[in-house]
C-alpha atoms as a PDB file:
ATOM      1  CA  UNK A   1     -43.800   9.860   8.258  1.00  0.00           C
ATOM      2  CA  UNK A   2     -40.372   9.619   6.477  1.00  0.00           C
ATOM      3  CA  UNK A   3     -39.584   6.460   4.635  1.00  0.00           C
ATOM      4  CA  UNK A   4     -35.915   5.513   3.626  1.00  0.00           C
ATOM      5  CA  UNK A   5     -34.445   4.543   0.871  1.00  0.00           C
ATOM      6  CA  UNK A   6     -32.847   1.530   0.107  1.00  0.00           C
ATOM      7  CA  UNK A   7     -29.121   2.291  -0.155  1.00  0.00           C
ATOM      8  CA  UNK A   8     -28.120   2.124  -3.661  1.00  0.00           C
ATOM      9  CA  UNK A   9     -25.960  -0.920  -5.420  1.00  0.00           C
ATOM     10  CA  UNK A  10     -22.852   1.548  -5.911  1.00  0.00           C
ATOM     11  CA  UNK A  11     -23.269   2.861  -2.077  1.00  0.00           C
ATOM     12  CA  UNK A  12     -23.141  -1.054  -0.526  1.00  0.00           C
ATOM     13  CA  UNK A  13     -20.232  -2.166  -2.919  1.00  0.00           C
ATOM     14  CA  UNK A  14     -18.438   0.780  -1.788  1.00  0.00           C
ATOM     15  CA  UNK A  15     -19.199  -0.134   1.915  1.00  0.00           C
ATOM     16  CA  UNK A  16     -17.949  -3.675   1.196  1.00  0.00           C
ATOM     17  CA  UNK A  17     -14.612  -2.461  -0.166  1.00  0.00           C
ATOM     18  CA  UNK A  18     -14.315  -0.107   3.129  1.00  0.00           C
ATOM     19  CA  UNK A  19     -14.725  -3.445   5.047  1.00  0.00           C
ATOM     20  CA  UNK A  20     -12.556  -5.653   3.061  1.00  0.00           C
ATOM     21  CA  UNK A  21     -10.085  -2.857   3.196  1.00  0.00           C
ATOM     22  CA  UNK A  22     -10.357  -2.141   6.704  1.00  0.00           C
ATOM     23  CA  UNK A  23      -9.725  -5.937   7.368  1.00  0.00           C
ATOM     24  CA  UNK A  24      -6.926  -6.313   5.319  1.00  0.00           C
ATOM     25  CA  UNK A  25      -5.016  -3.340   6.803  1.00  0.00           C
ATOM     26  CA  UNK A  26      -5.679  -4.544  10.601  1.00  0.00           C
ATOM     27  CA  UNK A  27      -4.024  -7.818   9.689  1.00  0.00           C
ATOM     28  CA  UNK A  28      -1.349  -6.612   7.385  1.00  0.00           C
ATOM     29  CA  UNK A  29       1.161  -5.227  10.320  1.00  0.00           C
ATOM     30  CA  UNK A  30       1.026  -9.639  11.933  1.00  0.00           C
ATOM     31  CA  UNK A  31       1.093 -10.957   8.130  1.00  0.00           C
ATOM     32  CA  UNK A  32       4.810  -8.514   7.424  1.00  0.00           C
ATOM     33  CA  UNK A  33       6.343  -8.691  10.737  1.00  0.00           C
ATOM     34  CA  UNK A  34       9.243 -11.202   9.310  1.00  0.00           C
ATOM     35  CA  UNK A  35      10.041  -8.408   6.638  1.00  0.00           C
ATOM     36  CA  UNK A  36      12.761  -5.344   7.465  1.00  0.00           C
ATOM     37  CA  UNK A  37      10.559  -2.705   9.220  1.00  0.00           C
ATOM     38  CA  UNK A  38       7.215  -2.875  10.882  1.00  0.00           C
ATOM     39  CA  UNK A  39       5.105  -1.605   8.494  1.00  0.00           C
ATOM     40  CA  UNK A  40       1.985   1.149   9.071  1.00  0.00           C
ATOM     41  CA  UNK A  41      -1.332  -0.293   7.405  1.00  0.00           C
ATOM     42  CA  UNK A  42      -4.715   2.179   7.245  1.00  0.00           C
ATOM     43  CA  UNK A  43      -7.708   2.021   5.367  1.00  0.00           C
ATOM     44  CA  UNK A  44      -9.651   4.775   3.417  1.00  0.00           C
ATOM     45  CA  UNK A  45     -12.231   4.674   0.535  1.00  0.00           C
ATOM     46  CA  UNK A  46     -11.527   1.026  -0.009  1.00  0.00           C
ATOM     47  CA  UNK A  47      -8.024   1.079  -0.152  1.00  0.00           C
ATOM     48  CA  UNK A  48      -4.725   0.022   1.537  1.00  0.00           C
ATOM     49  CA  UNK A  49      -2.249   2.321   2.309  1.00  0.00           C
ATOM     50  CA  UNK A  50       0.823   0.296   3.227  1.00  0.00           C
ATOM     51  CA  UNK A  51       4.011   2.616   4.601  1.00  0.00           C
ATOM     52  CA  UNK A  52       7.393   1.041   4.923  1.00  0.00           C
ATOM     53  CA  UNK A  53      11.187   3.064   5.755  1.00  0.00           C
ATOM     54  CA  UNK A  54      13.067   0.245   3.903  1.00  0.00           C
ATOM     55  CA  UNK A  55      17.048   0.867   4.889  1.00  0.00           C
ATOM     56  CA  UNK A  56      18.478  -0.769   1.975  1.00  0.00           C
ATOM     57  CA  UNK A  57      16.969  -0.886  -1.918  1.00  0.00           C
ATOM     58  CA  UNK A  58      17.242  -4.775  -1.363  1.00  0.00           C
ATOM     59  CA  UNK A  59      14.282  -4.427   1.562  1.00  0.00           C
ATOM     60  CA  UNK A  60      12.629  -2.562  -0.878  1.00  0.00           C
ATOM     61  CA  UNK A  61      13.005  -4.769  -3.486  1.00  0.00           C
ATOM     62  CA  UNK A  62      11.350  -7.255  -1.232  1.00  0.00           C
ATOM     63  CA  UNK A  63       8.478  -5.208  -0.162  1.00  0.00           C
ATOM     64  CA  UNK A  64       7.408  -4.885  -4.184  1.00  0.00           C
ATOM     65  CA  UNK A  65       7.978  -8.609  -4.779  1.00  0.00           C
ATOM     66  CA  UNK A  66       5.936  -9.511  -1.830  1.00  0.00           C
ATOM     67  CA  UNK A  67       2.997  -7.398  -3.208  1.00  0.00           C
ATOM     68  CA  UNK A  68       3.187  -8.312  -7.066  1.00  0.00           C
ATOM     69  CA  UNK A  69       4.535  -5.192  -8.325  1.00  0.00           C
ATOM     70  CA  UNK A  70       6.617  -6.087 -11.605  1.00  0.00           C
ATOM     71  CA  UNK A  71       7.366  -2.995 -13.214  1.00  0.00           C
ATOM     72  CA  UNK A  72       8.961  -0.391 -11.846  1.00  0.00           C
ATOM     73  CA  UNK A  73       6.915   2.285 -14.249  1.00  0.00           C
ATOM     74  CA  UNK A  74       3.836   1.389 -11.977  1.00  0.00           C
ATOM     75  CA  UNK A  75       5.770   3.756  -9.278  1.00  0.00           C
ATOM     76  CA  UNK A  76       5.597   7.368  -8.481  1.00  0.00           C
ATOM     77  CA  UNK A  77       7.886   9.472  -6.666  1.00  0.00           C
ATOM     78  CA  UNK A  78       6.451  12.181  -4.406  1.00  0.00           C
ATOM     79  CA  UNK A  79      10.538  13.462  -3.846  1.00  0.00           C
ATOM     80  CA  UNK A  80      10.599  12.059  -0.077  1.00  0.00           C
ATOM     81  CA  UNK A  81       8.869   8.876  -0.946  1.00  0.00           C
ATOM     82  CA  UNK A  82       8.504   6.006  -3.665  1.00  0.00           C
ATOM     83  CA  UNK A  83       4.327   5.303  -4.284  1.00  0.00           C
ATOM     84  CA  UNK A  84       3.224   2.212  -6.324  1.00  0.00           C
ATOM     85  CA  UNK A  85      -0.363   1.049  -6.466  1.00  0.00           C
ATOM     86  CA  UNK A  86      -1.269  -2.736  -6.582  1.00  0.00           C
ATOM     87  CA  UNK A  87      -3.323  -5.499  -5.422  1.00  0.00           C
ATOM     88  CA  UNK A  88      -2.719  -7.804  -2.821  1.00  0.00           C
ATOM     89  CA  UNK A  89      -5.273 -10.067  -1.332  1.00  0.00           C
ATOM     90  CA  UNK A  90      -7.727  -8.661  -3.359  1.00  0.00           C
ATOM     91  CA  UNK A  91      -7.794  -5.394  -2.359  1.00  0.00           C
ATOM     92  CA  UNK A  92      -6.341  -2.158  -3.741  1.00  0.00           C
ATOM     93  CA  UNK A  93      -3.268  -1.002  -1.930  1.00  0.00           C
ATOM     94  CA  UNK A  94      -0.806   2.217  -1.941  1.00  0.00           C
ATOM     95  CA  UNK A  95       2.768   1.307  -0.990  1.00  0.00           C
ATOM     96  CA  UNK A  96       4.567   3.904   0.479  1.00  0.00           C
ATOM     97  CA  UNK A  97       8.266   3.760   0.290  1.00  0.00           C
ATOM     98  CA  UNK A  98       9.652   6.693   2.641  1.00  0.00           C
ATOM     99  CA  UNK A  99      13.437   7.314   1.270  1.00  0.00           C
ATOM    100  CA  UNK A 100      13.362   5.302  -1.558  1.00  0.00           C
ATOM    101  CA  UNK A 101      14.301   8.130  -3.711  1.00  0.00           C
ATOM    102  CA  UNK A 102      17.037   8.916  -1.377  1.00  0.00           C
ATOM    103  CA  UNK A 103      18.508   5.393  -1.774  1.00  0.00           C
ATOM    104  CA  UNK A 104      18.091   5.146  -5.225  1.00  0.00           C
ATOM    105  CA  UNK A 105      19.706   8.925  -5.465  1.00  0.00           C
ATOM    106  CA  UNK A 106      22.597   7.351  -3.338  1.00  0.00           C
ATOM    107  CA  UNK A 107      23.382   3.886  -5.642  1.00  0.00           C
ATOM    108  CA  UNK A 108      23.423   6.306  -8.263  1.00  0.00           C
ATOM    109  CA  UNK A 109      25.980   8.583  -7.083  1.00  0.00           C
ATOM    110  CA  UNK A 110      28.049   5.440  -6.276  1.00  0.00           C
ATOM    111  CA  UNK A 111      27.728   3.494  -9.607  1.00  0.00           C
END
């Protein structure tokens, strides 16, 4: 006869987060749909990945308000894309900017 183990504290925190997470991204698409863009919300390992093709760097400016981020050292650029990681309703979340560095590139050129 086998008997099974309780999962452990670190395995059902992490299975909480996937929920939470999971939750979070299902709603986020009906919670955004006034900002520029429909946005493309998953969920993996606990975490919100958030993907938005802002036109201007004003509708990205208002993507980054909307989810806290207040420095712009917290972002990353991949070359194609702007990545910041933050929190919003208390869950971790990856916003993906697709041609933010473009745009930025672009008010550079014509400053």
């Amino acid at each position: 006869m086998t008997t099974l183990t309780p999962p452990s504290p670190a395995a059902l925190a992490l299975a909480a987060r996937c929920r939470k997470a999971k939750a979070a991204a299902d709603s986020m698409p009906r919670q955004f749909e006034q900002m520029p863009a429909a946005p493309q919300a998953s969920a993996a390992g606990g975490e919100v990945k958030l993907v938005v093709h802002p036109g201007t760097l004003a509708d990205w400016a208002r993507w980054t308000r909307l989810l806290g981020v207040r420095d712009s050292r917290d972002m990353t650029s991949t070359g194609s894309s702007m990545v910041v990681r933050c929190w919003y309703a208390g869950v971790r979340t990856r916003l993906v900017g697709v041609g933010v560095p473009a745009l930025l590139a672009e008010a550079v050129r014509h400053a």
